[in-house]
N, C-alpha and C. Protein backbone atom coordinates (compact mmCIF):
# COMPACT_ATOMS: atom_id res chain seq x y z
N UNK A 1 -101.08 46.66 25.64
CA UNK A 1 -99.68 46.91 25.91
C UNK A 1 -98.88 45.75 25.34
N UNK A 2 -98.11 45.70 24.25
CA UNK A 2 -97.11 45.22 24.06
C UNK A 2 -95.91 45.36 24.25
N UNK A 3 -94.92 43.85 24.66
CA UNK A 3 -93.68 43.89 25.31
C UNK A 3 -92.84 43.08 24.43
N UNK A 4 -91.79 43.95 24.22
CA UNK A 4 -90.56 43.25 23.14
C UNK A 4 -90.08 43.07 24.79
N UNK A 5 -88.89 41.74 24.20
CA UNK A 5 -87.48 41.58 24.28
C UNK A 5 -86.49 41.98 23.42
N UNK A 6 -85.81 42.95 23.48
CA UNK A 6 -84.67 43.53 22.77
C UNK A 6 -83.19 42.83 22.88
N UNK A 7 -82.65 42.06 23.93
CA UNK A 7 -81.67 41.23 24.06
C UNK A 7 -81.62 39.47 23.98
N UNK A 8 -80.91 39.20 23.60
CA UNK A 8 -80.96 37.84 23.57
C UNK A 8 -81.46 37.06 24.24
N UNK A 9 -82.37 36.30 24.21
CA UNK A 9 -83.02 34.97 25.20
C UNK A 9 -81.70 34.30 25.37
N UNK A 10 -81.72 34.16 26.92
CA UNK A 10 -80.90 32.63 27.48
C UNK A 10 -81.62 31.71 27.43
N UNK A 11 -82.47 31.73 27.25
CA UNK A 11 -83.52 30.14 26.75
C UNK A 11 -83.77 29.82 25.45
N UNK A 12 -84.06 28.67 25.40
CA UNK A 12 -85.05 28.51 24.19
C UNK A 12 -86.39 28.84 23.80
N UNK A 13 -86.24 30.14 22.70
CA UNK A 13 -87.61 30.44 22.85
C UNK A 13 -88.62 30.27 21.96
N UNK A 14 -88.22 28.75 21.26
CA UNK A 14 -88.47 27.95 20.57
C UNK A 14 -89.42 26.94 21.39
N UNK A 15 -89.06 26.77 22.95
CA UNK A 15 -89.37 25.51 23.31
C UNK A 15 -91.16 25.84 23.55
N UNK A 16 -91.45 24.50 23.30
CA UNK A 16 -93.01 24.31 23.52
C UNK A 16 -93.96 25.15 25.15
N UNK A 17 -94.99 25.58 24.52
CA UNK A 17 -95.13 26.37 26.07
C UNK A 17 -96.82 25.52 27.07
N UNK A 18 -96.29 25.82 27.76
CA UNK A 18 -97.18 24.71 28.48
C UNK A 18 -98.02 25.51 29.52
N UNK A 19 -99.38 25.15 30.14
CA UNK A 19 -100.07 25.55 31.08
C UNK A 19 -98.80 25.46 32.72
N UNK A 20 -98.72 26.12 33.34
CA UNK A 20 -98.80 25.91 34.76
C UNK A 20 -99.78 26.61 35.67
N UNK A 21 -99.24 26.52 36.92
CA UNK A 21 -100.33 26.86 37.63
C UNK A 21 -99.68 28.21 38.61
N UNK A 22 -100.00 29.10 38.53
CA UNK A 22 -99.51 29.72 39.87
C UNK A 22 -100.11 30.58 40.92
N UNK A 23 -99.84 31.63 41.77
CA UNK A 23 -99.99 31.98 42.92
C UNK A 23 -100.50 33.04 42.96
N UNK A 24 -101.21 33.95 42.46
CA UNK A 24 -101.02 35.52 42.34
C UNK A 24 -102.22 36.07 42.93
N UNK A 25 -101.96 37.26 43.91
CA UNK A 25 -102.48 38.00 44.25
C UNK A 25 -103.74 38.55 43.06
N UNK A 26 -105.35 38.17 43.38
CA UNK A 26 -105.80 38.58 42.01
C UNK A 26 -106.25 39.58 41.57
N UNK A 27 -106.24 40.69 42.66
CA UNK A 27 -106.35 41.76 42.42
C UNK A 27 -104.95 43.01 41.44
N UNK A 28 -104.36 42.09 41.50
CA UNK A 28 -102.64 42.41 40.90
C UNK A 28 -102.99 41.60 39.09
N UNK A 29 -103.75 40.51 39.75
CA UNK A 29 -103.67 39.82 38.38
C UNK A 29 -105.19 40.65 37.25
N UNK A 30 -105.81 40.90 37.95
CA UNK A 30 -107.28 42.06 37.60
C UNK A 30 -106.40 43.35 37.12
N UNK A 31 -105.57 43.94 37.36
CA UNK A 31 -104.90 45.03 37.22
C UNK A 31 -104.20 45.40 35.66
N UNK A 32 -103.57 43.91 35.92
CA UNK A 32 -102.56 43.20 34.66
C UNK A 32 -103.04 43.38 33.45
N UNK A 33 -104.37 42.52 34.06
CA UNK A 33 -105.00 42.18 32.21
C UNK A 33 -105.56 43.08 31.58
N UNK A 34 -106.12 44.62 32.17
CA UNK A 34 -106.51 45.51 31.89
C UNK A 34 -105.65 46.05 31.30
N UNK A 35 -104.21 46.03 31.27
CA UNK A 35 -103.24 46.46 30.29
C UNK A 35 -102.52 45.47 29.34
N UNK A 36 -102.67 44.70 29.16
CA UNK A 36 -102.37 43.67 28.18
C UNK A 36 -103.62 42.39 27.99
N UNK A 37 -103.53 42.24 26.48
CA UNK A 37 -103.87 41.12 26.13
C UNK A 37 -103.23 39.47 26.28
N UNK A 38 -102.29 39.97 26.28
CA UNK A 38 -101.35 38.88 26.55
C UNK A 38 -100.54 38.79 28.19
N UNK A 39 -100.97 38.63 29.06
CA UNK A 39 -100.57 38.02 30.37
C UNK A 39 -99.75 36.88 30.28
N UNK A 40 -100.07 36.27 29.66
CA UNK A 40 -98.28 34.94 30.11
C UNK A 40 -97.65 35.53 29.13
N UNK A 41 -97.31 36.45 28.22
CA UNK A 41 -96.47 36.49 27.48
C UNK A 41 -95.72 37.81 28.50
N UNK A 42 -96.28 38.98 29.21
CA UNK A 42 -95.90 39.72 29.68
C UNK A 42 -94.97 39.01 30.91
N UNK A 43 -95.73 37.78 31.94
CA UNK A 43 -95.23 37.44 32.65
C UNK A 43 -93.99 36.35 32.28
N UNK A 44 -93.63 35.90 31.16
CA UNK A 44 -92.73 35.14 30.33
C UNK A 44 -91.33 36.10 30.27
N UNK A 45 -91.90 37.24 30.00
CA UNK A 45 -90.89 38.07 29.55
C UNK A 45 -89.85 39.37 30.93
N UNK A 46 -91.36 38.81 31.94
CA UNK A 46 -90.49 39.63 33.05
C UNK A 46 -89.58 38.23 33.61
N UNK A 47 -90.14 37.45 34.03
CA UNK A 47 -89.23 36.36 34.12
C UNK A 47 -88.05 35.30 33.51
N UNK A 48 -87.85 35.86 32.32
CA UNK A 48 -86.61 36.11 31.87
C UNK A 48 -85.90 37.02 32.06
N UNK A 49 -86.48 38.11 32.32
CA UNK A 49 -85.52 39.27 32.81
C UNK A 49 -84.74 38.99 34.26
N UNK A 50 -86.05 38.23 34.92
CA UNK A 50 -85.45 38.20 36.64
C UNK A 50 -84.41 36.95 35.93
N UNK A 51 -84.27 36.20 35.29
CA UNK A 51 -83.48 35.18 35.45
C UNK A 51 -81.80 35.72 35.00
N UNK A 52 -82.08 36.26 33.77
CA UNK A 52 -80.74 36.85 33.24
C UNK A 52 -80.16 38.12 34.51
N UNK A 53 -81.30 38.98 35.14
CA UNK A 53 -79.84 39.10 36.53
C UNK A 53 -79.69 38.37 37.72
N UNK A 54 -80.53 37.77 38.10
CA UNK A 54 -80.08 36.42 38.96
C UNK A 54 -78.46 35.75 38.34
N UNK A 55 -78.63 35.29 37.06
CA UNK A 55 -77.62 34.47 36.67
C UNK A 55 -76.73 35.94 36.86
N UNK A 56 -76.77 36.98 36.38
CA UNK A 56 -75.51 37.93 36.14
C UNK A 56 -75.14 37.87 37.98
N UNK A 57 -75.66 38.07 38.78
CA UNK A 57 -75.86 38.44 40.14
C UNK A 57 -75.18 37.54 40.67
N UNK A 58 -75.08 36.09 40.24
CA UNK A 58 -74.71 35.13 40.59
C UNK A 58 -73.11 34.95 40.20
N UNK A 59 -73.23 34.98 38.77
CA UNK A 59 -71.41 35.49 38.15
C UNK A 59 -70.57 36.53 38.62
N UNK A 60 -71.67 37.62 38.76
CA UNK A 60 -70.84 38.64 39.74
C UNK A 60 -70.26 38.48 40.97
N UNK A 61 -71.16 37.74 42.01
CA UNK A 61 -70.14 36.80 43.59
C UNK A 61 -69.68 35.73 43.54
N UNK A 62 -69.43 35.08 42.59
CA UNK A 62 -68.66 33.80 42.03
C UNK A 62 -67.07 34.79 41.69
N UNK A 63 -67.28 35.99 41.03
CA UNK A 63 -66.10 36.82 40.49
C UNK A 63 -65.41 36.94 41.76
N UNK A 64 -65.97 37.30 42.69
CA UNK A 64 -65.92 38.30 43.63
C UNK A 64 -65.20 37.09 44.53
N UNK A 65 -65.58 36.03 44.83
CA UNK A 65 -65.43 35.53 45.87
C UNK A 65 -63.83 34.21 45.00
N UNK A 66 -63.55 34.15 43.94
CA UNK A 66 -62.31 33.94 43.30
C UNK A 66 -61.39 34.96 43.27
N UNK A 67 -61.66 36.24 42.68
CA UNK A 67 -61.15 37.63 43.46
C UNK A 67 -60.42 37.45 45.02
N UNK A 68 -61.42 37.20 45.82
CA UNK A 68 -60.88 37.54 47.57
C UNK A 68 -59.79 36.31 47.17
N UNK A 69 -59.87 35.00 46.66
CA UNK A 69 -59.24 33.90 47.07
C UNK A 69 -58.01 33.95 46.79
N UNK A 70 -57.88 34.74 45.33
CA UNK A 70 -56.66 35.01 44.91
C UNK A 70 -56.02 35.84 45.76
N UNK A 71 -56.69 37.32 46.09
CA UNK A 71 -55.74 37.81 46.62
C UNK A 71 -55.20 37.10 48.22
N UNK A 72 -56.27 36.22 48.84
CA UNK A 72 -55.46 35.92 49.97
C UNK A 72 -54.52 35.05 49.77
N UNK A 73 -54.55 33.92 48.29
CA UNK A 73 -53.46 33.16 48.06
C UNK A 73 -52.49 34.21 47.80
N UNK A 74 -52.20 35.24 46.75
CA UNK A 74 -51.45 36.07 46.90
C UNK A 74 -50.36 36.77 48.13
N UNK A 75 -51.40 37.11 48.93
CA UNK A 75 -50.82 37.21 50.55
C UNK A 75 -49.73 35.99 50.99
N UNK A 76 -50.78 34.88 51.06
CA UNK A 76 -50.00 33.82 52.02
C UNK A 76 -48.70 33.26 51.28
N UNK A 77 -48.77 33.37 49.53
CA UNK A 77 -47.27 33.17 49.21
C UNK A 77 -45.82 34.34 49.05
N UNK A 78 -46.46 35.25 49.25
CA UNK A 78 -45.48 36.50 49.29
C UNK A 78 -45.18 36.19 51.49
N UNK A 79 -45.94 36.21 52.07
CA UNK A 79 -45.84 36.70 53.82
C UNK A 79 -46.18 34.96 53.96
N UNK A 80 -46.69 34.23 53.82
CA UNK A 80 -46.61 33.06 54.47
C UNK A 80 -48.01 33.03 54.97
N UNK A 81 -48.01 32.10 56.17
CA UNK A 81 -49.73 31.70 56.64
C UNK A 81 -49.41 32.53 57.89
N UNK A 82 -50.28 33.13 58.36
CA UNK A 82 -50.53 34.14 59.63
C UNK A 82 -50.26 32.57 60.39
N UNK A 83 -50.60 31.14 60.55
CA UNK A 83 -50.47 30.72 61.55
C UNK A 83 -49.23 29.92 61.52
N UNK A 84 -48.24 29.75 60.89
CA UNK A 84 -46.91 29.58 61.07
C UNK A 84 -45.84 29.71 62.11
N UNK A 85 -46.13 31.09 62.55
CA UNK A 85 -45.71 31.42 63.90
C UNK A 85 -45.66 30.63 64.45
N UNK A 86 -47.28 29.71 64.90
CA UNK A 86 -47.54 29.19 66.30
C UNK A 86 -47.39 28.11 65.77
N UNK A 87 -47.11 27.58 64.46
CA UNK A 87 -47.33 25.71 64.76
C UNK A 87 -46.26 25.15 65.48
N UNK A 88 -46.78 24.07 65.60
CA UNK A 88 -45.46 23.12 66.24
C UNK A 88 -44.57 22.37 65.62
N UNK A 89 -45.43 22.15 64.41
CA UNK A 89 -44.38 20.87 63.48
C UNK A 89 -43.27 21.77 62.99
């Protein structure tokens, strides 16, 4: 089984690739290799995927949460601060 990437790397995919070590269930990892020759390249390539929507996922409630801010600044300079009423100064 071979796996393109069809969209742009957010990384460098130039940069040097190195051993690590990781965690995996090995009956998942027995499963894997029976469909590819290449295992870190498959697992390289899903984990760029998780990263590019993490980062989108991340831009999206960054939007979202400048969104709410505006509109409540919006609010409070058209109507004022809900707590105005009660201050004292």
């Amino acid at each position: 089984m071979r796996i393109e990437v069809t969209m742009k790397a957010d990384y460098d995919v130039a940069a040097r690739k190195r051993p690590v070590n990781l965690t995996l269930n090995e009956d998942l990892v027995n499963q894997a290799k029976r469909l590819t020759d290449n295992l870190s390249q498959v697992v390289e390539s899903l984990l760029s995927g998780y990263l590019t929507r993490a980062r989108e996922e991340r831009l999206a409630k960054s939007k979202a949460v400048e969104s709410t801010v505006k509109a409540w600044n919006d609010f409070n300079s058209k109507s004022g601060s809900i707590s105005d009423e009660y201050s004292s100064l």
